[in-house]
C-alpha atoms as a PDB file:
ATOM      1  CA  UNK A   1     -22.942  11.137  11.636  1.00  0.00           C
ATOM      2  CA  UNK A   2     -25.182  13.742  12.981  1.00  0.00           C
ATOM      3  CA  UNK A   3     -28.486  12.912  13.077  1.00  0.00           C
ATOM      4  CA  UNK A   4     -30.514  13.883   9.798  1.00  0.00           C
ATOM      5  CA  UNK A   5     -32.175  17.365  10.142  1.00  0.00           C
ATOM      6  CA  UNK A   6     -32.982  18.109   6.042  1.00  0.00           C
ATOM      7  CA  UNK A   7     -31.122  17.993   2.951  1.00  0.00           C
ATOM      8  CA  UNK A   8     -29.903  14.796   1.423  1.00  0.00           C
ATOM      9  CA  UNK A   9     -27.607  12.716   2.706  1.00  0.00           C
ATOM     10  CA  UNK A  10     -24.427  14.244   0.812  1.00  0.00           C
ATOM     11  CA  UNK A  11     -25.217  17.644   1.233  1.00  0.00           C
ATOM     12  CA  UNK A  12     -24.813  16.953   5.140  1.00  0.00           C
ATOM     13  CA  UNK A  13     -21.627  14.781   4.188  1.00  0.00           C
ATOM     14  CA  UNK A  14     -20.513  17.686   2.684  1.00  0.00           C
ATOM     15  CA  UNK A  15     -21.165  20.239   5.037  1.00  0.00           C
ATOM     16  CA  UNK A  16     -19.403  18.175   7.590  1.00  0.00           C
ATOM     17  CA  UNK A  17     -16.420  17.797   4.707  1.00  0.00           C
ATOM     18  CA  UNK A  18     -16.432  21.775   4.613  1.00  0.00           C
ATOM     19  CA  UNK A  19     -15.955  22.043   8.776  1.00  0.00           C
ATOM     20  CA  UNK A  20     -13.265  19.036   8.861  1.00  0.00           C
ATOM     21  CA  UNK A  21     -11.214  21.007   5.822  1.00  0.00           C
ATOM     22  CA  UNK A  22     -11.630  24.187   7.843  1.00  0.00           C
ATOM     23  CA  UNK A  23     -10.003  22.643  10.782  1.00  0.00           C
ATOM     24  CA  UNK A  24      -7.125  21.379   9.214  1.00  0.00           C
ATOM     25  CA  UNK A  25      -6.003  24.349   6.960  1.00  0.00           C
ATOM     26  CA  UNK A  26      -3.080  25.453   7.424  1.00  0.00           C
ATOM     27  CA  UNK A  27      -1.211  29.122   4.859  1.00  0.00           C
ATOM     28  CA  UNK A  28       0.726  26.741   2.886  1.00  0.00           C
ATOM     29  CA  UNK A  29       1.495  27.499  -1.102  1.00  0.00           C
ATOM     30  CA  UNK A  30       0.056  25.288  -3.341  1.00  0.00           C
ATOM     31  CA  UNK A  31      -1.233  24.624  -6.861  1.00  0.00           C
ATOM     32  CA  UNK A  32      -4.953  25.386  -8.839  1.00  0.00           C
ATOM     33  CA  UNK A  33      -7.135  22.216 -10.169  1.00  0.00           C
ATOM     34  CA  UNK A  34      -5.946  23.455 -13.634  1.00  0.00           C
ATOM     35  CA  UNK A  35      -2.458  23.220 -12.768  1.00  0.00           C
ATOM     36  CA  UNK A  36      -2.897  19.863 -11.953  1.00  0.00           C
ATOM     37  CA  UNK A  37      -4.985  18.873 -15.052  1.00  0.00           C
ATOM     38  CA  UNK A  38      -4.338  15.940 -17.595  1.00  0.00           C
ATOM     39  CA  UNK A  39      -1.767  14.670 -14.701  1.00  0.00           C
ATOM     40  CA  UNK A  40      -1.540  11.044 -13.358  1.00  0.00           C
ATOM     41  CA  UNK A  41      -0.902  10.258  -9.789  1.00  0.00           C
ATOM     42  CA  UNK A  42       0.418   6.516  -8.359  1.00  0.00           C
ATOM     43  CA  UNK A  43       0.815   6.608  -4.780  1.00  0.00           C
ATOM     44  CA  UNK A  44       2.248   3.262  -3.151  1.00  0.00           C
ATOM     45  CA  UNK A  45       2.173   3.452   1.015  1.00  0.00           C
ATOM     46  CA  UNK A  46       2.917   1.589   3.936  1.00  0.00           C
ATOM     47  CA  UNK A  47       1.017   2.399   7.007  1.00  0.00           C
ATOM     48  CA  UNK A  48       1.272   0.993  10.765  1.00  0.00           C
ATOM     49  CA  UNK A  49      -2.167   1.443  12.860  1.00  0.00           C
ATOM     50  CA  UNK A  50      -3.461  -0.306  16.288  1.00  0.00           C
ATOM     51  CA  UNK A  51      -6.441  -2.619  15.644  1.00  0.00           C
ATOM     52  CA  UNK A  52      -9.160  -3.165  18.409  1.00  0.00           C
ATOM     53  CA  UNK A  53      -9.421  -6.974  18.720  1.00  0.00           C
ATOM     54  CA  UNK A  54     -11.844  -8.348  21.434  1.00  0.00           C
ATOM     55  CA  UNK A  55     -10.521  -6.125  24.465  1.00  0.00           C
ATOM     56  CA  UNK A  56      -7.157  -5.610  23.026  1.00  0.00           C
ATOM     57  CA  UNK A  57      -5.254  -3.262  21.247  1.00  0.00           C
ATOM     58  CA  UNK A  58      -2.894  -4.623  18.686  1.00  0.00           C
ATOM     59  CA  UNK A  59      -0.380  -3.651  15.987  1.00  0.00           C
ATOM     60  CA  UNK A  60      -1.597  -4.346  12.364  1.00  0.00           C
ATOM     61  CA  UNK A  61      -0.068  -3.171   9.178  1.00  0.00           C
ATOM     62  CA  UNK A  62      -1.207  -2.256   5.335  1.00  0.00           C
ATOM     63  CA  UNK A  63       0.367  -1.686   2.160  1.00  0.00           C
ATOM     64  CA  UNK A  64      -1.543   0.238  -0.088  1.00  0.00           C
ATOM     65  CA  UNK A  65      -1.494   1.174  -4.459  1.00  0.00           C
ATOM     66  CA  UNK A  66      -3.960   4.013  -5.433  1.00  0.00           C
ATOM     67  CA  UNK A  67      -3.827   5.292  -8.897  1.00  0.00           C
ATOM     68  CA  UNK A  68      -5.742   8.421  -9.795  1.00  0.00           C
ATOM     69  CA  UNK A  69      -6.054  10.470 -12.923  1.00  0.00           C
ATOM     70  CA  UNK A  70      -7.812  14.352 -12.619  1.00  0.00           C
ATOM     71  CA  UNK A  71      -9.566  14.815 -16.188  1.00  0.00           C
ATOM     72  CA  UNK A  72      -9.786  17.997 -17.694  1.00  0.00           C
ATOM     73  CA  UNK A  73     -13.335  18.116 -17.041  1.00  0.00           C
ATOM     74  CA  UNK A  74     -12.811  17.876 -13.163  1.00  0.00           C
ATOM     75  CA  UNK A  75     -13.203  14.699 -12.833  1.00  0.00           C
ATOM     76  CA  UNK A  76     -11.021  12.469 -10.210  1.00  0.00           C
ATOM     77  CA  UNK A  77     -10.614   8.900 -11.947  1.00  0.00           C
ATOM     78  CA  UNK A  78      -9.421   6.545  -9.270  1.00  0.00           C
ATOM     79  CA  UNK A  79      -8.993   2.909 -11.065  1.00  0.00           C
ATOM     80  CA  UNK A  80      -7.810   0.731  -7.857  1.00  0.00           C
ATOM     81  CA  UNK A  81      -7.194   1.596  -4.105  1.00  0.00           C
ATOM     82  CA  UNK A  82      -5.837  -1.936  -3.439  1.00  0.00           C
ATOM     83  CA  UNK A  83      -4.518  -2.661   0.037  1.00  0.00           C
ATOM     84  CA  UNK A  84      -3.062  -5.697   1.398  1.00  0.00           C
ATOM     85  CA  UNK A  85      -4.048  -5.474   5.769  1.00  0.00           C
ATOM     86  CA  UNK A  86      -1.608  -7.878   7.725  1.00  0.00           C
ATOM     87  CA  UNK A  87      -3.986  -7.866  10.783  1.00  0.00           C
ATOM     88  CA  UNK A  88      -2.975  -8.462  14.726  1.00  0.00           C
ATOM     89  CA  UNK A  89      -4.200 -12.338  14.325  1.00  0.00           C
ATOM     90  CA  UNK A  90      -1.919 -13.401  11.596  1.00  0.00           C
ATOM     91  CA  UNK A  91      -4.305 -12.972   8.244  1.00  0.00           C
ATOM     92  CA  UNK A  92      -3.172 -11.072   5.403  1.00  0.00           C
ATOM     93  CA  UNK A  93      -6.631  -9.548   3.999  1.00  0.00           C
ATOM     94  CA  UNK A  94      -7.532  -7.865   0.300  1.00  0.00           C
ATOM     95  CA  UNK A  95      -9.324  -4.521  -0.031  1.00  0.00           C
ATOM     96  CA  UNK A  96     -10.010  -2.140  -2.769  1.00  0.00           C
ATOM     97  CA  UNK A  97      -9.909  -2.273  -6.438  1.00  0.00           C
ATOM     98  CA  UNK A  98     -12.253  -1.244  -9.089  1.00  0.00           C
ATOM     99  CA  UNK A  99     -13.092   2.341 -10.788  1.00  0.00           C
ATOM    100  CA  UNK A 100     -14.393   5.513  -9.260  1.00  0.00           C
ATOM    101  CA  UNK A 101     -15.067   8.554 -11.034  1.00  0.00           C
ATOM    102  CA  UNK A 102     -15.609  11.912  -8.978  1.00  0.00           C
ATOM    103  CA  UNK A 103     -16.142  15.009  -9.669  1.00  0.00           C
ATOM    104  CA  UNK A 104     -14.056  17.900  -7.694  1.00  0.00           C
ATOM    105  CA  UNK A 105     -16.092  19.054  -5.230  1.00  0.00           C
ATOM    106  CA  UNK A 106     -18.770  16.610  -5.174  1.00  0.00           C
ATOM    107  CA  UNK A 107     -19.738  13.966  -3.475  1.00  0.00           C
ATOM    108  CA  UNK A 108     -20.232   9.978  -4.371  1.00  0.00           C
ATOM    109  CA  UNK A 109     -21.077   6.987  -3.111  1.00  0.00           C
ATOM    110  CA  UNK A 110     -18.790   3.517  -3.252  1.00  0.00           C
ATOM    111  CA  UNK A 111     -19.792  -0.051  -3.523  1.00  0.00           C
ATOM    112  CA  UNK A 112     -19.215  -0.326   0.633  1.00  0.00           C
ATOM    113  CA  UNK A 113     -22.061   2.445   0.790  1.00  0.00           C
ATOM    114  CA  UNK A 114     -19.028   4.892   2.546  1.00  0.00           C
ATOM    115  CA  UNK A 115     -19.516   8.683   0.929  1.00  0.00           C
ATOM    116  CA  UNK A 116     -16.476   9.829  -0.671  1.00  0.00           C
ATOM    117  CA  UNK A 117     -15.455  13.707  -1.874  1.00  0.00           C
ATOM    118  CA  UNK A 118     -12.409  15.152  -3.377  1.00  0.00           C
ATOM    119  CA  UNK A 119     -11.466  18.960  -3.198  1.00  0.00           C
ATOM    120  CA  UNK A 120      -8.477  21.129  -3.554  1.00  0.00           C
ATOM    121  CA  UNK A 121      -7.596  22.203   0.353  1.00  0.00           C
ATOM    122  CA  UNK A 122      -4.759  24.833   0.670  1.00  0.00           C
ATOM    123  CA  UNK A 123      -3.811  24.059  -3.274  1.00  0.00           C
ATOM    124  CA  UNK A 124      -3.735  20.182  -2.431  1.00  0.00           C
ATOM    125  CA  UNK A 125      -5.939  17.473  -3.867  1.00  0.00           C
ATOM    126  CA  UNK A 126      -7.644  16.646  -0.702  1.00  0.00           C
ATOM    127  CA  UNK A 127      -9.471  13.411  -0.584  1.00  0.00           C
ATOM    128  CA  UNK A 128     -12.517  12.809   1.999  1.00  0.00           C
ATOM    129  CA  UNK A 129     -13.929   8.966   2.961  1.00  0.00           C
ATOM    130  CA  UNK A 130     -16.585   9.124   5.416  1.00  0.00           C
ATOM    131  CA  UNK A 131     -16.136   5.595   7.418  1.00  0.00           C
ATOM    132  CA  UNK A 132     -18.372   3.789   9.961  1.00  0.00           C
ATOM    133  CA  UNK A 133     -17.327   6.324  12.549  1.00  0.00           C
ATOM    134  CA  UNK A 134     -14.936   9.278  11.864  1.00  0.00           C
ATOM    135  CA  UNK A 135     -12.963  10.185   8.492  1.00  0.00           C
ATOM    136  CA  UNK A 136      -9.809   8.837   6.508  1.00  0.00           C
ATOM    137  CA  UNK A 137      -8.468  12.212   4.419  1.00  0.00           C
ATOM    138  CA  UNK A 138      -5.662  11.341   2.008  1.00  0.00           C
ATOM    139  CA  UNK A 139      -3.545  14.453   0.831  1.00  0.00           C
ATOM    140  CA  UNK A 140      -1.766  14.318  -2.749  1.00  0.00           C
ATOM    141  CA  UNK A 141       0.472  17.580  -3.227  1.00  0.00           C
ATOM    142  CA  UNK A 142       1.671  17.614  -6.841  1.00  0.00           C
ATOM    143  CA  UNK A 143       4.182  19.652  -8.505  1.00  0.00           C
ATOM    144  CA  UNK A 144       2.900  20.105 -12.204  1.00  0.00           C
ATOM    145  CA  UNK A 145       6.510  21.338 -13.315  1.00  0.00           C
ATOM    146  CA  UNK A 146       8.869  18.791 -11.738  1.00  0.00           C
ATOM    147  CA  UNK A 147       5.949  16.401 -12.095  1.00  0.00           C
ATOM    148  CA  UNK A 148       6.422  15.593  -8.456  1.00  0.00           C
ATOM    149  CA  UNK A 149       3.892  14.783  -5.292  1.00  0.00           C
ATOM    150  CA  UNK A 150       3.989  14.136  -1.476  1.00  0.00           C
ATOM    151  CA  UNK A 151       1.265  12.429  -0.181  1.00  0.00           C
ATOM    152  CA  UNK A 152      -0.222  11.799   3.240  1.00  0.00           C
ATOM    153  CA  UNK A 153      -2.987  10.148   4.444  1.00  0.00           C
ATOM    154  CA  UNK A 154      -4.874  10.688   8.484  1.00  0.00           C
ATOM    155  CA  UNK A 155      -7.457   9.276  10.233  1.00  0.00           C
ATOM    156  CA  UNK A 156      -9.910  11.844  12.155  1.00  0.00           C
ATOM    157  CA  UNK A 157     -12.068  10.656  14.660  1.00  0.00           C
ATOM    158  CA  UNK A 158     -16.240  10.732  14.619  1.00  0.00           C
ATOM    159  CA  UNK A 159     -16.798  14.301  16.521  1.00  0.00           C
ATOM    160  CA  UNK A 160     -19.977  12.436  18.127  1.00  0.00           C
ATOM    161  CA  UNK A 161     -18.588   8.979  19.556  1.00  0.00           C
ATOM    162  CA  UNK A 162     -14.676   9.987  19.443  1.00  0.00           C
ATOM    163  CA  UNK A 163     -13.598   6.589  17.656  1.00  0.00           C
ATOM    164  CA  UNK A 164     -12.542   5.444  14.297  1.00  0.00           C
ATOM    165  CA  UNK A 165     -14.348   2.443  12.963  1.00  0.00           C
ATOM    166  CA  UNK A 166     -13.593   0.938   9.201  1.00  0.00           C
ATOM    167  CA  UNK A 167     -14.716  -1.589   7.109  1.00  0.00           C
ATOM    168  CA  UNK A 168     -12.171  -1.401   5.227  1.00  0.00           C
ATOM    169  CA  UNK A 169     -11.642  -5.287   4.586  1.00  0.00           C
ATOM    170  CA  UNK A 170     -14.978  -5.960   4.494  1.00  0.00           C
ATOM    171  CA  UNK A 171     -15.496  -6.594   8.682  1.00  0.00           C
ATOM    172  CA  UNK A 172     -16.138  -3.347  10.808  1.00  0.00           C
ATOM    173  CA  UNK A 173     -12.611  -3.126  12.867  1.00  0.00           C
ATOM    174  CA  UNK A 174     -11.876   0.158  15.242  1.00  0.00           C
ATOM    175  CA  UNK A 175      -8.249   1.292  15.048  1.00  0.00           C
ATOM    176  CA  UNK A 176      -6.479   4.085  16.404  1.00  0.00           C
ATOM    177  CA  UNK A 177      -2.697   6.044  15.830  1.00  0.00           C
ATOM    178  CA  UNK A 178      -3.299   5.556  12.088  1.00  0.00           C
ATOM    179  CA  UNK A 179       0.224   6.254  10.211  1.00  0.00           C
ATOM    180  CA  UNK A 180       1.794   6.672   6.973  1.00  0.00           C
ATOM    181  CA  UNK A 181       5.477   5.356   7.697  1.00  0.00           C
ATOM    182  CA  UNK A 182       6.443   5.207   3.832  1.00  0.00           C
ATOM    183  CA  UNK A 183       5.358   6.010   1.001  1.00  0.00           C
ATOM    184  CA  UNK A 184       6.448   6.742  -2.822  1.00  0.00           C
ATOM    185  CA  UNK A 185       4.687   9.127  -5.066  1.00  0.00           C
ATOM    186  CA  UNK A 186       4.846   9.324  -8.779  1.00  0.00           C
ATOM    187  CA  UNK A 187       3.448  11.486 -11.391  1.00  0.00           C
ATOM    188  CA  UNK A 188       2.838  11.489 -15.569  1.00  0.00           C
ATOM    189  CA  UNK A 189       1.538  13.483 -18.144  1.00  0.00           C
ATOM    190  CA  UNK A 190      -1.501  12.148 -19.429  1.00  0.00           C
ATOM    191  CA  UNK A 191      -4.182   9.211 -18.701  1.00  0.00           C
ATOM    192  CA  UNK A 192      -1.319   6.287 -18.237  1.00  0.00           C
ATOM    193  CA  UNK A 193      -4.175   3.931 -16.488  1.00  0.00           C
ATOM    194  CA  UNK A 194      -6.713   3.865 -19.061  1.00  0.00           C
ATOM    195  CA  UNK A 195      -8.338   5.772 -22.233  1.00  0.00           C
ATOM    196  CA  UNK A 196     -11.285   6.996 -20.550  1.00  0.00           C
ATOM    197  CA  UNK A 197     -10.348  10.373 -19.161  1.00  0.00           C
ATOM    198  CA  UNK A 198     -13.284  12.972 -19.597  1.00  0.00           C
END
């Protein structure tokens, strides 16, 4: 991250949010935060990545469950982004889980101490997690009427040192040719996680 120059902390997040979303938009069609309103998202992936272990570069894989709800108050509920990371040396690793609320637009801090934002980019919810070194932004494109979504998620790396460093289970690991190889994406009317939904 750039080195500190005034503000807080999330306002320069934010500002390097705004440059990273301006770099990736693209004239596509897409749908308003009301449209997408009172809607619940669960997105189950499979991604493939390269893992730096010691001097090598090895194959690792994750599945990953994220369920979000986006509140009519413009709030993004996400109750559990629960992965299961088989890495290069044989371990199968937990990460995730819990409750986040965030409001559109803003950003907030998790438990890891990673800054996290959501937005609507190009009329897709558009989620930004600053990691140890460069960004992970998930995309979630829903259809309100068919009650439908694609989703994709991309690793950029740190503009300063080039790399992409997570700590995703806990240990800082860098990886490299992040990819979403399959995913499903399914969406309902209404709060179908929980009862809190302001």
């Amino acid at each position: 991250m750039p080195a500190h120059t005034g503000g807080s902390p999330r306002r320069v997040f934010w500002g390097l949010i705004t440059s990273l979303l301006l770099s990736l938009a693209a004239p596509v069609q897409g749908e308003t935060l009301e449209q997408i309103e009172g809607l619940s998202v669960k997105v189950d992936s499979h991604v493939q990545f390269m893992a730096l272990i010691g001097q090598s570069w090895r194959p690792a894989t994750a599945e990953a469950s994220t369920h979000l709800y986006i509140s009519t108050k413009g709030n993004v509920f996400q109750y559990s982004r629960k992965a299961s990371v088989h890495s290069p040396t044989g371990e199968e690793l937990q990460a995730g889980g819990g409750r986040r609320i965030t409001a559109i637009d803003k950003a907030a801090e998790t438990k890891s101490g990673q800054l996290i934002a959501w937005t609507m980019t190009n009329g897709h919810l558009t989620g930004i997690t600053k990691l140890i070194h460069g960004y992970a932004v998930t995309t979630i494109a829903i259809d309100p009427m068919r009650l439908t979504c694609t989703f994709d998620r991309q690793h950029q790396p740190d503009p300063q040192t080039g790399t992409i460093v997570t700590n995703t289970t806990g240990q800082p690991v860098q990886i490299e040719a992040y990819k979403v190889t399959s995913y499903s994406c399914d969406v309902k009317k209404g709060n179908v996680f929980a009862s809190d939904s302001e």
